[in-house]
Protein backbone atom coordinates (compact mmCIF):
# COMPACT_ATOMS: atom_id res chain seq x y z
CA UNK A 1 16.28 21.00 -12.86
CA UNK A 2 16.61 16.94 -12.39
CA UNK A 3 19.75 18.07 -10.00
CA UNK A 4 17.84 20.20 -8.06
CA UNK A 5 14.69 18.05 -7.60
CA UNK A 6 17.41 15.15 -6.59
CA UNK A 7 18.98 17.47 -3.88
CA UNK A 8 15.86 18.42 -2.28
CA UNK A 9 14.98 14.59 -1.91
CA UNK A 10 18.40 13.46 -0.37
CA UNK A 11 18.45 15.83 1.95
CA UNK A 12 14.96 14.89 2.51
CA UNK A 13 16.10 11.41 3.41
CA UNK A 14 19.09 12.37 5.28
CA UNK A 15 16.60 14.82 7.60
CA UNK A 16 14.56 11.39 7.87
CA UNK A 17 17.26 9.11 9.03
CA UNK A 18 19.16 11.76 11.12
CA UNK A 19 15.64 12.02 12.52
CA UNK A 20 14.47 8.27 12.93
CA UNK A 21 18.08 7.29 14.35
CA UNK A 22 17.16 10.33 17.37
CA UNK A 23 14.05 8.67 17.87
CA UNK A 24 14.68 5.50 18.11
CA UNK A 25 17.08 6.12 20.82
CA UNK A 26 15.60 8.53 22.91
CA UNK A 27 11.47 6.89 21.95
CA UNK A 28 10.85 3.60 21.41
CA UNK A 29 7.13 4.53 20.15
CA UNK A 30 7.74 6.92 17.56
CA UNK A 31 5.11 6.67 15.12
CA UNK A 32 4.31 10.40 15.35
CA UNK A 33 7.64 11.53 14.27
CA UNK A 34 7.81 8.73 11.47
CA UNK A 35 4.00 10.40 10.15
CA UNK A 36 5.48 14.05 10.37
CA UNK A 37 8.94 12.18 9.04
CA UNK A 38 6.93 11.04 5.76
CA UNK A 39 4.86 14.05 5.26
CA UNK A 40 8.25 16.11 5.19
CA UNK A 41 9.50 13.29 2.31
CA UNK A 42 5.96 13.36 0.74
CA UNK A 43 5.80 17.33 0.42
CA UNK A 44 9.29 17.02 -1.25
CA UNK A 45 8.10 14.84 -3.66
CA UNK A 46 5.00 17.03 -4.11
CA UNK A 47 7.20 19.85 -4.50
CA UNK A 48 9.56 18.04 -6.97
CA UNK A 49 6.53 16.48 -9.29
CA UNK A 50 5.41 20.18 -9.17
CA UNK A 51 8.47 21.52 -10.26
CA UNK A 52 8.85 18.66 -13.09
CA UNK A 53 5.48 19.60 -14.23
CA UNK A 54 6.50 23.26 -14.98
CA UNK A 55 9.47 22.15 -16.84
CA UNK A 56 7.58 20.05 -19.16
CA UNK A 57 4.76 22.44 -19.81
CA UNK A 58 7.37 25.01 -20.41
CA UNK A 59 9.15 22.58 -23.26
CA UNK A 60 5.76 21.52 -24.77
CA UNK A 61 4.70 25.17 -25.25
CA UNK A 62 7.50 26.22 -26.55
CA UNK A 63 7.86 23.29 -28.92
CA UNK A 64 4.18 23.49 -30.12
CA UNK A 65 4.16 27.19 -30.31
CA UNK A 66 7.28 26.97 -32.73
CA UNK A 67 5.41 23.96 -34.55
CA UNK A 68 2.67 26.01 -34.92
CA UNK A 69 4.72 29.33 -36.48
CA UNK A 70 6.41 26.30 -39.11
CA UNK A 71 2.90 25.24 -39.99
CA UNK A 72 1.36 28.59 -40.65
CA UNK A 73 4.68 29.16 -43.02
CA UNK A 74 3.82 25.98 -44.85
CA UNK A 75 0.25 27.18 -44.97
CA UNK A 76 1.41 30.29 -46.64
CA UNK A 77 3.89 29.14 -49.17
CA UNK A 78 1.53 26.50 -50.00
CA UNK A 79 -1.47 29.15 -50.51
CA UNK A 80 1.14 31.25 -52.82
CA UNK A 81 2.03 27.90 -54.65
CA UNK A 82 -2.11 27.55 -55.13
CA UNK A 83 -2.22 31.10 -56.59
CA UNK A 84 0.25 30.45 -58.72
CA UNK A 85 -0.99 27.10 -60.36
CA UNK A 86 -4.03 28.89 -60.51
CA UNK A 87 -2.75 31.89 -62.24
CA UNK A 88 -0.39 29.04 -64.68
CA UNK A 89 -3.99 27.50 -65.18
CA UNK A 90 -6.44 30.59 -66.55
CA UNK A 91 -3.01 31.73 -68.75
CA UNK A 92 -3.38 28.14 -70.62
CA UNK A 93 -7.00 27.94 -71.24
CA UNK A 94 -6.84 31.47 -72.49
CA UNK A 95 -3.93 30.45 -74.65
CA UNK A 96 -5.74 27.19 -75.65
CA UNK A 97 -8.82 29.48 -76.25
CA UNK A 98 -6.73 31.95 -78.81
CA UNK A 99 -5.23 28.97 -80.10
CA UNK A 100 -8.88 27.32 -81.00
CA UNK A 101 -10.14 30.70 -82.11
């Protein structure tokens, strides 16, 4: 994705220079093309932050969704352990209880 976003931006500069180096030969004023010249860099930023966003949403989902799928395991094998001391618990007062009786 990084290789991509870096290809869109050099050829973005090379457009700018192949662009500036026309200008300044053939227009001494050429403030016009250098705005449109900086809007074309600017909207390949744009479009690489965009793209860089995705990316990163995409890995933080899918980390916290499988996060999420280990914690409601641990939730369950920890409920299960509860039953079971639980279970461990009423079996040795009743045996205490017979025991006393």
């Amino acid at each position: 994705m990084l290789l991509a976003v870096n290809r869109v931006i050099s050829r973005t500069d090379c457009k700018l220079k192949k662009n500036s180096l026309k200008d300044n030969v053939s227009h001494p004023d050429y403030s016009g093309k250098a705005l449109k010249d900086w809007s074309l860099k600017l909207e390949a930023w744009l479009v690489a932050i965009s793209a860089l966003q995705s990316e990163i949403k995409g890995q933080l989902s899918a980390k916290f969704s499988g996060m999420k799928s280990e914690i409601q395991l641990l939730n369950s094998k920890l409920s299960e352990k509860d039953k079971l001391i639980s279970e461990l618990n009423l079996r040795i007062e009743h045996q205490s209880n017979d025991y006393w009786n």
